[in-house]
PDB file of N, CA and C in Angstrom:
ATOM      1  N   UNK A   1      -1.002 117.802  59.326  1.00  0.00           N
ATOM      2  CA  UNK A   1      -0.933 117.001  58.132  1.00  0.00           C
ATOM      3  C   UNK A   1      -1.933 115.850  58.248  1.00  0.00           C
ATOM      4  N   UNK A   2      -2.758 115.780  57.169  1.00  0.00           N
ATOM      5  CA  UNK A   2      -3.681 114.641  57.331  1.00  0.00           C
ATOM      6  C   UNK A   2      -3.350 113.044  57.372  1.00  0.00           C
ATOM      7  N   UNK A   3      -3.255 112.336  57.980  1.00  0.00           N
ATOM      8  CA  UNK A   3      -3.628 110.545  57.457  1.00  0.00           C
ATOM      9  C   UNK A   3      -3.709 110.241  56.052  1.00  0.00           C
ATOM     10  N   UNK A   4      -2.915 109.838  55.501  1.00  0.00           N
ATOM     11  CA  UNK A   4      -2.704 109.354  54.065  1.00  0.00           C
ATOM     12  C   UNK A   4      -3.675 108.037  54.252  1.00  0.00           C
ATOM     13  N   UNK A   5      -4.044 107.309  55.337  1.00  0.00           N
ATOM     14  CA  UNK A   5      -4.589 106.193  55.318  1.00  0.00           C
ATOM     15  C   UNK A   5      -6.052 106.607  55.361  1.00  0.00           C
ATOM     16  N   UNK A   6      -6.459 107.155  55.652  1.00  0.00           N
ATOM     17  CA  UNK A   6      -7.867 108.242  55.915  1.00  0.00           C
ATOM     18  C   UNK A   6      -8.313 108.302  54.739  1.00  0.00           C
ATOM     19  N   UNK A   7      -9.654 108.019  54.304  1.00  0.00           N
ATOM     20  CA  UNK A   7     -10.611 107.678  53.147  1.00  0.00           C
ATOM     21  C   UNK A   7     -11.093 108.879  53.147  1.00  0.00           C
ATOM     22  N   UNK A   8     -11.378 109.680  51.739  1.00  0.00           N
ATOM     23  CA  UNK A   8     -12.287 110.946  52.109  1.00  0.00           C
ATOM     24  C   UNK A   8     -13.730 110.405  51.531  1.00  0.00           C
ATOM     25  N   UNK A   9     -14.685 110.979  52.827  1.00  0.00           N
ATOM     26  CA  UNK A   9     -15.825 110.477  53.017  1.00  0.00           C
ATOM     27  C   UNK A   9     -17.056 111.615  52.004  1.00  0.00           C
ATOM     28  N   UNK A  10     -17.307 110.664  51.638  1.00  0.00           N
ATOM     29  CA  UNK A  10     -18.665 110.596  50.652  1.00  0.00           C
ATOM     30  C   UNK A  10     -19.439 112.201  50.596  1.00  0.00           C
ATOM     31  N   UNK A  11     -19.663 112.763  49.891  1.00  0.00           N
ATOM     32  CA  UNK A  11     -20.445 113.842  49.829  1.00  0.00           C
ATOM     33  C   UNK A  11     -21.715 113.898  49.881  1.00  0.00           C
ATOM     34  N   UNK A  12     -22.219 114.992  51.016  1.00  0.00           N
ATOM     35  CA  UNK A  12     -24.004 114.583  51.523  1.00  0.00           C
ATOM     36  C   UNK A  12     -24.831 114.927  50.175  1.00  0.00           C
ATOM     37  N   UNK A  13     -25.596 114.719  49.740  1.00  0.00           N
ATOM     38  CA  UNK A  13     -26.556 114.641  48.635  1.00  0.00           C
ATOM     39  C   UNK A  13     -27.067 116.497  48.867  1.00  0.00           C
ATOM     40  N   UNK A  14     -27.057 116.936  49.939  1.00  0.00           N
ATOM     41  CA  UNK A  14     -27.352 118.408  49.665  1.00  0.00           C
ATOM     42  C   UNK A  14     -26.291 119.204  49.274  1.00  0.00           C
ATOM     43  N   UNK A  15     -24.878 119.256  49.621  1.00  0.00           N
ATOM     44  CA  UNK A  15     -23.724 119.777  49.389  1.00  0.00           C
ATOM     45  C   UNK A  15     -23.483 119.297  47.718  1.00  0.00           C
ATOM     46  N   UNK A  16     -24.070 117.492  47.213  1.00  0.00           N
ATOM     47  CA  UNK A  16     -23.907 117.457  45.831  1.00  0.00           C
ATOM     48  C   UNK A  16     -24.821 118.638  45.366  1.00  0.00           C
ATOM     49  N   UNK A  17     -25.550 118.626  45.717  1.00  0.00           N
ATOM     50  CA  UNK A  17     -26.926 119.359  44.736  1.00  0.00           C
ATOM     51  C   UNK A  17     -26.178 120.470  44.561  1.00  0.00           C
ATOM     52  N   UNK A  18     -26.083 121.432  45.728  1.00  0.00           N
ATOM     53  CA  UNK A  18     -25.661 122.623  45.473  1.00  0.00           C
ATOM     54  C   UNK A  18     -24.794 123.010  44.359  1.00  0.00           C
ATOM     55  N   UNK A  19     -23.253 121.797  44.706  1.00  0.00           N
ATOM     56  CA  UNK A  19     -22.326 122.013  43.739  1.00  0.00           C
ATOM     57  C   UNK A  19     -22.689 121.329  42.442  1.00  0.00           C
ATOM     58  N   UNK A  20     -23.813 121.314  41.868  1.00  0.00           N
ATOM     59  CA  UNK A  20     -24.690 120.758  40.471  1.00  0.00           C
ATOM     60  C   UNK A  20     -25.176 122.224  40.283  1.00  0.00           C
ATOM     61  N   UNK A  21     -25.597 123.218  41.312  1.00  0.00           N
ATOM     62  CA  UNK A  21     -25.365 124.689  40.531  1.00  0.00           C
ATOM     63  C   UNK A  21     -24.518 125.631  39.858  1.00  0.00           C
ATOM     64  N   UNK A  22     -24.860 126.730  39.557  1.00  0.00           N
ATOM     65  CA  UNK A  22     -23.733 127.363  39.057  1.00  0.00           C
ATOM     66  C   UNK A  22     -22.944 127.837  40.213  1.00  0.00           C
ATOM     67  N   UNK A  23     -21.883 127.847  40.048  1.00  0.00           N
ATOM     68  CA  UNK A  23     -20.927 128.876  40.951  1.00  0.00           C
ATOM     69  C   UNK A  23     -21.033 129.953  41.120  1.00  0.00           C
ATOM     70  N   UNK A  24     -20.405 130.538  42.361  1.00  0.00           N
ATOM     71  CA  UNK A  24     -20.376 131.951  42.126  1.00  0.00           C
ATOM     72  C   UNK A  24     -20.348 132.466  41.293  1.00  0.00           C
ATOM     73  N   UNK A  25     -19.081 132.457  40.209  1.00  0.00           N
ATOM     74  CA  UNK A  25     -18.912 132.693  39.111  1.00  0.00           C
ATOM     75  C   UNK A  25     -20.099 133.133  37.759  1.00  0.00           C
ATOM     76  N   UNK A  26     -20.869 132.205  38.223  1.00  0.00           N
ATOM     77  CA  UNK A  26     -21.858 132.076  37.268  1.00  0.00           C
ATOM     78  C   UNK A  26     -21.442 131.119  36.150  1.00  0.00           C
ATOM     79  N   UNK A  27     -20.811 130.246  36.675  1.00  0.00           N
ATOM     80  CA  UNK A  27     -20.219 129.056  35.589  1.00  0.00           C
ATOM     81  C   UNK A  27     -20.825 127.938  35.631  1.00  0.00           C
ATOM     82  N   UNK A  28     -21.030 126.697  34.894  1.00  0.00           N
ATOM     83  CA  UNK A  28     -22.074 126.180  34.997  1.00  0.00           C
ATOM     84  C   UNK A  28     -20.901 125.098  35.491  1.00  0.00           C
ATOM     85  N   UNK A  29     -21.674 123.707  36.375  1.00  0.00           N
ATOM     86  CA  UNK A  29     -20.721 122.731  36.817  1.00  0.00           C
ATOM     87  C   UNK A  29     -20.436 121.797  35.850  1.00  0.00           C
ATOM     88  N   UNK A  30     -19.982 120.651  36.018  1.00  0.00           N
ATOM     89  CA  UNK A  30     -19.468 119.999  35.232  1.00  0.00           C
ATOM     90  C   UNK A  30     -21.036 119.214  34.466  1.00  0.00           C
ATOM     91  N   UNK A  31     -21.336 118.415  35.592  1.00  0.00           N
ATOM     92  CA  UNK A  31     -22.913 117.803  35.492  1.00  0.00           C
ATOM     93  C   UNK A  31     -24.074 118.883  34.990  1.00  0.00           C
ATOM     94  N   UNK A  32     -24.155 120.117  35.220  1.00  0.00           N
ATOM     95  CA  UNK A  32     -25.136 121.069  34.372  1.00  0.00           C
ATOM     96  C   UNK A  32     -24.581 121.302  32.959  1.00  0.00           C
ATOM     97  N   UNK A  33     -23.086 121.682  32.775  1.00  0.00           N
ATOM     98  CA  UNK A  33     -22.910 121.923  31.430  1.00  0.00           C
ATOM     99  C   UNK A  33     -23.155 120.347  30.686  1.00  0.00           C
ATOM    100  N   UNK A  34     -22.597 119.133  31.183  1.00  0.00           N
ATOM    101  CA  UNK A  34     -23.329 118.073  30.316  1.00  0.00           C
ATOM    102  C   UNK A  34     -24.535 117.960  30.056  1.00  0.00           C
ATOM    103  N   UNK A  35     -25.237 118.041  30.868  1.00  0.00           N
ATOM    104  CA  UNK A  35     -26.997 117.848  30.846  1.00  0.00           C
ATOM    105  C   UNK A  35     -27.675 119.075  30.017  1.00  0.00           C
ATOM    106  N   UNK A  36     -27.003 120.572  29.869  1.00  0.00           N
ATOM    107  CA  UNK A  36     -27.463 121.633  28.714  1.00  0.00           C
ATOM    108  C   UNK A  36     -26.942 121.112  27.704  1.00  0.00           C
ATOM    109  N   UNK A  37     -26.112 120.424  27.180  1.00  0.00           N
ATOM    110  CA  UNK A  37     -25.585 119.872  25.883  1.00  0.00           C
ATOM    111  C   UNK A  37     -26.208 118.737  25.676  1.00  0.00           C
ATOM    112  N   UNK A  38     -26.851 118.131  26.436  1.00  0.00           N
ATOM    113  CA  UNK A  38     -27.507 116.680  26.396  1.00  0.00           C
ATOM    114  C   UNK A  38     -28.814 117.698  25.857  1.00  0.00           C
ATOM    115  N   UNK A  39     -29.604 118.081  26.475  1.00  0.00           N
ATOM    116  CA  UNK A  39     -30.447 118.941  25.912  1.00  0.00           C
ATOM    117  C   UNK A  39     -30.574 119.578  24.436  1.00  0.00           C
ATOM    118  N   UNK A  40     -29.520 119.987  24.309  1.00  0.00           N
ATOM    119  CA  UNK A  40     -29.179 120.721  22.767  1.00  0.00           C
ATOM    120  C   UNK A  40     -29.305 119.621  21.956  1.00  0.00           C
ATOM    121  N   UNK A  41     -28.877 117.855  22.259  1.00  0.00           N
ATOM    122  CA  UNK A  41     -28.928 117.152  21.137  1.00  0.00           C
ATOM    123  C   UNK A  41     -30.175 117.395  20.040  1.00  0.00           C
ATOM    124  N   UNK A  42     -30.333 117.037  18.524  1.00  0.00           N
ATOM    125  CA  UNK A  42     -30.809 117.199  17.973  1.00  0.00           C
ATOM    126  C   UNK A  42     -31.524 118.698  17.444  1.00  0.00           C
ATOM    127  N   UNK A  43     -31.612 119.586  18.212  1.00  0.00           N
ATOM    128  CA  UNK A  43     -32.296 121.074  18.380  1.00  0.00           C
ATOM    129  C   UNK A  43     -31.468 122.160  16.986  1.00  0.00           C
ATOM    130  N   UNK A  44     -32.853 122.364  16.321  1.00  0.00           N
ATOM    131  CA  UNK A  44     -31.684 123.318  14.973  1.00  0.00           C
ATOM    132  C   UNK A  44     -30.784 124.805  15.623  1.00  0.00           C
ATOM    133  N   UNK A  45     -30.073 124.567  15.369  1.00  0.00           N
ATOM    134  CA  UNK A  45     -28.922 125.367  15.827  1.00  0.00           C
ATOM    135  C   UNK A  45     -28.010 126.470  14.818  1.00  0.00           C
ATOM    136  N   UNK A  46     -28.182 127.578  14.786  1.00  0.00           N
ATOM    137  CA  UNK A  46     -27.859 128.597  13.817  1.00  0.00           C
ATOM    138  C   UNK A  46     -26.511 129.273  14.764  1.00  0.00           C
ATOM    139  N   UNK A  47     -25.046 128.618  13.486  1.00  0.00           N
ATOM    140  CA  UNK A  47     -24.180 129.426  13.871  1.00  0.00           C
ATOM    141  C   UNK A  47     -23.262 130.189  13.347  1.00  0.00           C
ATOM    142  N   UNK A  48     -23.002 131.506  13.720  1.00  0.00           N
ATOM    143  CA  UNK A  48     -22.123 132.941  13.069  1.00  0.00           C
ATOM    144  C   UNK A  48     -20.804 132.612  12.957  1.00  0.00           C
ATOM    145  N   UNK A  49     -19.731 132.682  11.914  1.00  0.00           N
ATOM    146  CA  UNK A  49     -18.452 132.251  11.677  1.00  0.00           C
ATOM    147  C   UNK A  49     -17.897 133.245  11.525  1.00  0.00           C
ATOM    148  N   UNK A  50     -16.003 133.373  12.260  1.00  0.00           N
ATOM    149  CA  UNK A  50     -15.397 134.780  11.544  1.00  0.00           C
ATOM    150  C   UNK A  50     -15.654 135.005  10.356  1.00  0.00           C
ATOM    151  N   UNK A  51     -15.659 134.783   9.424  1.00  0.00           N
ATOM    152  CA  UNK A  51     -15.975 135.098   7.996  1.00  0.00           C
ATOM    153  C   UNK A  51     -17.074 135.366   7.676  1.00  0.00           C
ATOM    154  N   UNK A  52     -18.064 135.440   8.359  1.00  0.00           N
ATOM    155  CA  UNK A  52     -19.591 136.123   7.895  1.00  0.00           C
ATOM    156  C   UNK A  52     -20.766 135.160   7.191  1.00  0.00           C
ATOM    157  N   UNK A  53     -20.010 133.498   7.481  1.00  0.00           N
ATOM    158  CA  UNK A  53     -20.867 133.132   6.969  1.00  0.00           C
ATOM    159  C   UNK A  53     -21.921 132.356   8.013  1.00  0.00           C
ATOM    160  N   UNK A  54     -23.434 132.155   7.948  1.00  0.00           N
ATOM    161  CA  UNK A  54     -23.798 131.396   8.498  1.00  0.00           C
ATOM    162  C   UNK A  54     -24.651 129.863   8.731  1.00  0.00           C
ATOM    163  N   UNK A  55     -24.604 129.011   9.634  1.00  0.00           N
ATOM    164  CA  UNK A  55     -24.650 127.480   9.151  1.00  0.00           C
ATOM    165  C   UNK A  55     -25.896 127.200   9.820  1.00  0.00           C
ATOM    166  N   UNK A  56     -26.888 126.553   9.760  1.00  0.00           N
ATOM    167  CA  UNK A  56     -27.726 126.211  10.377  1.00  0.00           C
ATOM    168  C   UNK A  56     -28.110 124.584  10.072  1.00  0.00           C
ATOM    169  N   UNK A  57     -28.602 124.054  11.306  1.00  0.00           N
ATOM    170  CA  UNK A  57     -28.305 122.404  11.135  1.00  0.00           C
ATOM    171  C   UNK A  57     -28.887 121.776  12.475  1.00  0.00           C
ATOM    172  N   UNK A  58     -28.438 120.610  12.687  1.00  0.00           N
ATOM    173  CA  UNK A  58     -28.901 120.028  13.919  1.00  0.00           C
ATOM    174  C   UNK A  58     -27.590 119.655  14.791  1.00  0.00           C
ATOM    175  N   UNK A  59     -27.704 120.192  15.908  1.00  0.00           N
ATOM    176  CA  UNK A  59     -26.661 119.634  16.858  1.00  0.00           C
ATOM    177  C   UNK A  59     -26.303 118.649  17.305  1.00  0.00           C
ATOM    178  N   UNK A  60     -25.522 117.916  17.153  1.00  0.00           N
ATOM    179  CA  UNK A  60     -25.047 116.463  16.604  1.00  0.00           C
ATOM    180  C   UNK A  60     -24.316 115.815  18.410  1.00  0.00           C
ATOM    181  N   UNK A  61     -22.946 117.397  18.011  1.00  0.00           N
ATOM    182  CA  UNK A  61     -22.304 117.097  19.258  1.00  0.00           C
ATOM    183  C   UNK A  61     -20.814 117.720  18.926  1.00  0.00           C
ATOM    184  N   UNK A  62     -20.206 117.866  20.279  1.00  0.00           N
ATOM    185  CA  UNK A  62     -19.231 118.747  20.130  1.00  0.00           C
ATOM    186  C   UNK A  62     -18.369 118.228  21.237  1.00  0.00           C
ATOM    187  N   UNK A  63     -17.156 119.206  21.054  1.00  0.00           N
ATOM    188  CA  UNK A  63     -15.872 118.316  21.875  1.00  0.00           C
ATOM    189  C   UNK A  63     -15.346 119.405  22.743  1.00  0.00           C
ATOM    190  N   UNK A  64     -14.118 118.697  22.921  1.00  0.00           N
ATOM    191  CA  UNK A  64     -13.276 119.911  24.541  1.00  0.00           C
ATOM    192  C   UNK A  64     -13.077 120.643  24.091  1.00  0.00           C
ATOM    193  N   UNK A  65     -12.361 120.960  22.496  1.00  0.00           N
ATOM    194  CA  UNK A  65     -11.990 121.918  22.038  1.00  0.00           C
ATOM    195  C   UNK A  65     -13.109 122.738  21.493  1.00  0.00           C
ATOM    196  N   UNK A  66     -14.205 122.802  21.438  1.00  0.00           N
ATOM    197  CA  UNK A  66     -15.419 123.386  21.319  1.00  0.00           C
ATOM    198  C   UNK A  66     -15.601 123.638  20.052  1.00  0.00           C
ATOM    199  N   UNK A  67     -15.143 122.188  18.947  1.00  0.00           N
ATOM    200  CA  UNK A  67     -15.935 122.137  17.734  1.00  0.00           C
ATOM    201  C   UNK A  67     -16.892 121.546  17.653  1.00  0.00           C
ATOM    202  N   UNK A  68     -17.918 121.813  16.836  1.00  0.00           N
ATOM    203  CA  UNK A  68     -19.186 121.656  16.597  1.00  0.00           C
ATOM    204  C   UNK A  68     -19.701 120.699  15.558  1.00  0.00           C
ATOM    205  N   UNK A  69     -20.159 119.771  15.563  1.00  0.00           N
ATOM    206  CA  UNK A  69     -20.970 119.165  14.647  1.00  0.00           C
ATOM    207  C   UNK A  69     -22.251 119.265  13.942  1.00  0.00           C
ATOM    208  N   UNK A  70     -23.116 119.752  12.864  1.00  0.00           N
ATOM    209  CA  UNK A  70     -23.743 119.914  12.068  1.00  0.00           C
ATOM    210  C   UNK A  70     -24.249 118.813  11.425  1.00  0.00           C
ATOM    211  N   UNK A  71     -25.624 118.647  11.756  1.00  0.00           N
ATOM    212  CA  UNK A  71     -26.209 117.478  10.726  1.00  0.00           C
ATOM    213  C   UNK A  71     -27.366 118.259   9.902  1.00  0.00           C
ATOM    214  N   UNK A  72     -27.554 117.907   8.716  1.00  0.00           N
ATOM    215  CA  UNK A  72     -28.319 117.929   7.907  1.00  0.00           C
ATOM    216  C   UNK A  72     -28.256 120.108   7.751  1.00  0.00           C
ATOM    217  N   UNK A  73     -26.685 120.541   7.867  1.00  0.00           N
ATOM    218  CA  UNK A  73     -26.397 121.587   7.927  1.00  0.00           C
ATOM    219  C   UNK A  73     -26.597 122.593   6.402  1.00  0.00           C
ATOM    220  N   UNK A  74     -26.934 123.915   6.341  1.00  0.00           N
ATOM    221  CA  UNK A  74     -26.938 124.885   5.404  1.00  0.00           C
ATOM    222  C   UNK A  74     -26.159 125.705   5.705  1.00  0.00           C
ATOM    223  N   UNK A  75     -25.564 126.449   4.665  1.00  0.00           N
ATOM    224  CA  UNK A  75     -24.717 127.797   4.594  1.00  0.00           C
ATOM    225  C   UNK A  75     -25.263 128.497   4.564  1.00  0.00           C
ATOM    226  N   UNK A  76     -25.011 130.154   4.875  1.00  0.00           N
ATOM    227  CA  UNK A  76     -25.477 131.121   4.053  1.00  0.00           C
ATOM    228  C   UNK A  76     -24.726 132.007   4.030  1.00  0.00           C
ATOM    229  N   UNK A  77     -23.957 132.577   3.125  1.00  0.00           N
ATOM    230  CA  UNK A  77     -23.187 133.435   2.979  1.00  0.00           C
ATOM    231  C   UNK A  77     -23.399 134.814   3.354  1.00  0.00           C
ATOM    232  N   UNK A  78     -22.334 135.273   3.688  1.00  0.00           N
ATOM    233  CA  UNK A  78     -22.591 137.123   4.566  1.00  0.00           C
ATOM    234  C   UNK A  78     -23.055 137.906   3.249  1.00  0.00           C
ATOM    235  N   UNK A  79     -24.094 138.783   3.395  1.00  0.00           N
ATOM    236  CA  UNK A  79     -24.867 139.279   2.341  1.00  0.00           C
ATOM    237  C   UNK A  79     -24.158 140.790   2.156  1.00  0.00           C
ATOM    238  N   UNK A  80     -23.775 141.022   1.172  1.00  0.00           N
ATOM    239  CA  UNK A  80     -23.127 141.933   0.378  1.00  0.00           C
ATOM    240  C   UNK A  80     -23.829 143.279  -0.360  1.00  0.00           C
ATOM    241  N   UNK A  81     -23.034 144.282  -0.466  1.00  0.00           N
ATOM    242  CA  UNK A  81     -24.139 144.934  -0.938  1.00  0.00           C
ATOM    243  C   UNK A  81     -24.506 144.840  -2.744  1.00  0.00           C
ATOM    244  N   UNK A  82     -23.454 144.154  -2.722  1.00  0.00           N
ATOM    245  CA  UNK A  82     -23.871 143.979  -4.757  1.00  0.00           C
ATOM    246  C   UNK A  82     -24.775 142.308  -4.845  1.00  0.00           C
ATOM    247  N   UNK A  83     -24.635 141.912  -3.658  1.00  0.00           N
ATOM    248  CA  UNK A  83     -25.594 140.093  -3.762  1.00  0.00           C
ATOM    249  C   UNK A  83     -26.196 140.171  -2.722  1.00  0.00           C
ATOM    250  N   UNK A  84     -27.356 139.910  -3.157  1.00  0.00           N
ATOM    251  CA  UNK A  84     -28.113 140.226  -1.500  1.00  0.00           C
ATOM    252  C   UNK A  84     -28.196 138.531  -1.166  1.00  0.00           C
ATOM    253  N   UNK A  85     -28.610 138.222   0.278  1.00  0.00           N
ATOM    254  CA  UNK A  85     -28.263 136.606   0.658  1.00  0.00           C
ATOM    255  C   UNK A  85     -29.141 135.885  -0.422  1.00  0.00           C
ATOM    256  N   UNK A  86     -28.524 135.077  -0.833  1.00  0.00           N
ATOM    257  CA  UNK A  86     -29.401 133.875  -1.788  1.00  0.00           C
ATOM    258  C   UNK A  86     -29.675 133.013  -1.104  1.00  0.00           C
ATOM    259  N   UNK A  87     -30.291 131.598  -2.041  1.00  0.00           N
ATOM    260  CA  UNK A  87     -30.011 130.201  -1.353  1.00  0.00           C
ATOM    261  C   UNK A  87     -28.949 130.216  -0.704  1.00  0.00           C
ATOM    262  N   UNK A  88     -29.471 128.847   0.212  1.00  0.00           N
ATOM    263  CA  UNK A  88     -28.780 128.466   1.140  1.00  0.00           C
ATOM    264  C   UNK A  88     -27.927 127.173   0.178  1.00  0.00           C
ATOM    265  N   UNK A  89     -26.665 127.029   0.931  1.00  0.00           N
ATOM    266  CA  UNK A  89     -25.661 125.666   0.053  1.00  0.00           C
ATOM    267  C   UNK A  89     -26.012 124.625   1.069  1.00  0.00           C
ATOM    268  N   UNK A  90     -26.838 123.698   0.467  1.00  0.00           N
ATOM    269  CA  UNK A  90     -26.960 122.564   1.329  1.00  0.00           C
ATOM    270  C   UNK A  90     -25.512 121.820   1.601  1.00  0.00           C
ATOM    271  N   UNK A  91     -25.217 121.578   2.625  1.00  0.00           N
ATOM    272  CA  UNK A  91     -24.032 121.155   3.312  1.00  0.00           C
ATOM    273  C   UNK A  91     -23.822 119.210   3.977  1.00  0.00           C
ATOM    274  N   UNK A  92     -24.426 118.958   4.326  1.00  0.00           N
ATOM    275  CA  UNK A  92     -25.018 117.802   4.906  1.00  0.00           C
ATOM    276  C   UNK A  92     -24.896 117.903   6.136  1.00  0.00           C
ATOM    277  N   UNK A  93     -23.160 116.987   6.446  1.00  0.00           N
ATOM    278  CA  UNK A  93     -23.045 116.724   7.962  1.00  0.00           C
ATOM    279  C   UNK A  93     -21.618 117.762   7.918  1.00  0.00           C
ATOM    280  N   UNK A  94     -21.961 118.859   8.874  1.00  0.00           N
ATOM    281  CA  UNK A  94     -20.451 119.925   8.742  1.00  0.00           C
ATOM    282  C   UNK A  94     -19.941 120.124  10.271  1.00  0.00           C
ATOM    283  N   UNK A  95     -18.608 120.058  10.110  1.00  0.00           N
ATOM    284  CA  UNK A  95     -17.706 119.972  11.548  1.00  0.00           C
ATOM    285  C   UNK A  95     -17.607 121.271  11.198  1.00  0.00           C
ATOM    286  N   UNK A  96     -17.547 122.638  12.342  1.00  0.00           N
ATOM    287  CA  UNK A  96     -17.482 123.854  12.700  1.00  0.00           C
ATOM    288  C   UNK A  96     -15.977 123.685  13.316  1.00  0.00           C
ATOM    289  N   UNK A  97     -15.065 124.571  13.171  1.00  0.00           N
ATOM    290  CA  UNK A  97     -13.951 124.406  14.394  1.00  0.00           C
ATOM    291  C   UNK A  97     -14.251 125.761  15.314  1.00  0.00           C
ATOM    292  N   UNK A  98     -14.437 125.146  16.665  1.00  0.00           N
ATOM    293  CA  UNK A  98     -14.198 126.132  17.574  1.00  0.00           C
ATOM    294  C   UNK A  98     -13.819 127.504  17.766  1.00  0.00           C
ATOM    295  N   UNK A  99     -12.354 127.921  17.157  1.00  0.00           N
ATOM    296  CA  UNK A  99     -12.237 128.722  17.155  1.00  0.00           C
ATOM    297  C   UNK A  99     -12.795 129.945  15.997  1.00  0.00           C
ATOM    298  N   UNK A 100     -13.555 129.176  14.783  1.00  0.00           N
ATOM    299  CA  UNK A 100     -14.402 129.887  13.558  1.00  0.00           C
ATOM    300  C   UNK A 100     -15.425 130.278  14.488  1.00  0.00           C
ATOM    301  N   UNK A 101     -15.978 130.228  15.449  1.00  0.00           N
ATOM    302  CA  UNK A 101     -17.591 130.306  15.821  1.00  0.00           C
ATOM    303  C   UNK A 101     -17.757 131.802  16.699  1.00  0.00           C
ATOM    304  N   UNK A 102     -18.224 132.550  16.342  1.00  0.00           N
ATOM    305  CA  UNK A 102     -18.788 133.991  17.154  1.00  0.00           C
ATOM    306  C   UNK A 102     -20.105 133.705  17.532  1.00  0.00           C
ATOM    307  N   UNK A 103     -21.064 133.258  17.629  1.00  0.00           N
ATOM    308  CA  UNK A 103     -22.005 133.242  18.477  1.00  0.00           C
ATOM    309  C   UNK A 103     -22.813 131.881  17.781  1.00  0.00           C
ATOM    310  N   UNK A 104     -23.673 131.253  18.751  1.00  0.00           N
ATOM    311  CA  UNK A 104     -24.643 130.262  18.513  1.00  0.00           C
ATOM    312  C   UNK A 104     -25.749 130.543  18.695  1.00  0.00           C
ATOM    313  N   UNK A 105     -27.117 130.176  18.164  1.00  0.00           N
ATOM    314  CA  UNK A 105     -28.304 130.404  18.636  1.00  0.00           C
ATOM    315  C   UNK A 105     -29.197 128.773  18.661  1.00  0.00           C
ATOM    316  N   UNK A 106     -29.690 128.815  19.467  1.00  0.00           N
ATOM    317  CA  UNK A 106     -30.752 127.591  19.680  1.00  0.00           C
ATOM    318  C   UNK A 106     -32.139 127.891  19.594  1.00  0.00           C
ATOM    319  N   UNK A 107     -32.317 126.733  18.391  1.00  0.00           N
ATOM    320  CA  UNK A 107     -34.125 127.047  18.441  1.00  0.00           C
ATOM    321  C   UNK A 107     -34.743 125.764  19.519  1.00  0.00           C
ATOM    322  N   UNK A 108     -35.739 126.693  20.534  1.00  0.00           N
ATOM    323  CA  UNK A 108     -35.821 125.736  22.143  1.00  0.00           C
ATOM    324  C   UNK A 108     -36.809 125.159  21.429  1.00  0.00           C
ATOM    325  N   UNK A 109     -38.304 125.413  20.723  1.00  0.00           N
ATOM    326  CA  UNK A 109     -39.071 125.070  21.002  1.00  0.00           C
ATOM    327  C   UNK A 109     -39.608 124.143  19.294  1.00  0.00           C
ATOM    328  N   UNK A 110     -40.496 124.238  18.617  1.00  0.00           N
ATOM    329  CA  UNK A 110     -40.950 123.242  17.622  1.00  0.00           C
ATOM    330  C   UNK A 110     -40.938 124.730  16.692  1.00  0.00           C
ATOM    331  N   UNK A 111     -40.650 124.188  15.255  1.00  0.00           N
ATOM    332  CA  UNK A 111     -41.039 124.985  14.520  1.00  0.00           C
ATOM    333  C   UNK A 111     -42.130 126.045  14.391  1.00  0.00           C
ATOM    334  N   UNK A 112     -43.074 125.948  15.320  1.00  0.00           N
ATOM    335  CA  UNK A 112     -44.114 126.700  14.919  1.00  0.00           C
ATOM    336  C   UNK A 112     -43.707 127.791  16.087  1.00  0.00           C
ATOM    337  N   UNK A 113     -43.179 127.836  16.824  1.00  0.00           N
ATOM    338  CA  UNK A 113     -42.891 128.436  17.883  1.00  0.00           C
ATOM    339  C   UNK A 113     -41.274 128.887  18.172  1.00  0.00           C
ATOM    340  N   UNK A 114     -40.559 129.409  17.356  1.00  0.00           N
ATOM    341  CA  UNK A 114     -38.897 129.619  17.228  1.00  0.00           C
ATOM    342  C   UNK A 114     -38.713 130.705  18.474  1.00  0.00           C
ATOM    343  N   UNK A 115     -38.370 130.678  19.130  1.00  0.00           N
ATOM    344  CA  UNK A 115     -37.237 130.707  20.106  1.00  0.00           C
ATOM    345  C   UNK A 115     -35.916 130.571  20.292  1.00  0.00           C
ATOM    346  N   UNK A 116     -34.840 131.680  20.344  1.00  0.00           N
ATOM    347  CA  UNK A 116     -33.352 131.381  20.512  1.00  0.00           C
ATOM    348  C   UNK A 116     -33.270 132.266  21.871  1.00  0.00           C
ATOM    349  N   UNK A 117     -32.245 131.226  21.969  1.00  0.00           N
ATOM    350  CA  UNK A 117     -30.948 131.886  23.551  1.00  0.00           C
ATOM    351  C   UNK A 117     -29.840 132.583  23.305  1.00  0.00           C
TER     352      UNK A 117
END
């Protein structure tokens, strides 16, 4: 049984690093998943909803429960075979809830150059 009075001593800066990788798992740590979401700030972000519709906007910021914030966000409705997709419904600033969301895409790079993950 250990010393309750016993301080646990400091973690070496290589053992931090490591555990700043992913895990076995392939899960990201606490400090990498903040710093990829720190990243995402501002970046237009296109996302798929159970209902077929989809939102595209700027990534604002999001919570534990993994809803999403939308700035300067658009709709677009799931395209049908009697309406094909129209305009987009300008939206402004739109909260996503977590559990509505089937997939996200990120555009990495500048408009002239679109890229998703």
């Amino acid at each position: 049984m250990a010393d309750p009075r016993e301080e646990e001593k400091p973690r070496e800066p290589e053992k931090e690093r490591e555990a700043g990788a992913m895990s076995e798992s392939g899960v990201l740590s606490h400090s990498n998943s903040r710093q990829m979401l720190q990243s995402l700030l501002n970046k237009s972000m296109r996302i798929r909803m159970t209902d077929g519709r989809t939102l595209i906007g700027l990534f604002l910021c999001t919570d534990r429960d993994c809803n999403v914030i939308l700035g300067s966000a658009q709709e677009y409705l799931k395209p049908t075979d009697s309406l094909a997709q129209g305009e987009p419904r300008v939206l402004g600033l739109a909260m996503i809830p977590g559990h509505h969301i089937v997939s996200i895409e990120v555009e990495m790079d500048s408009m002239s150059n679109p890229q998703y993950m």
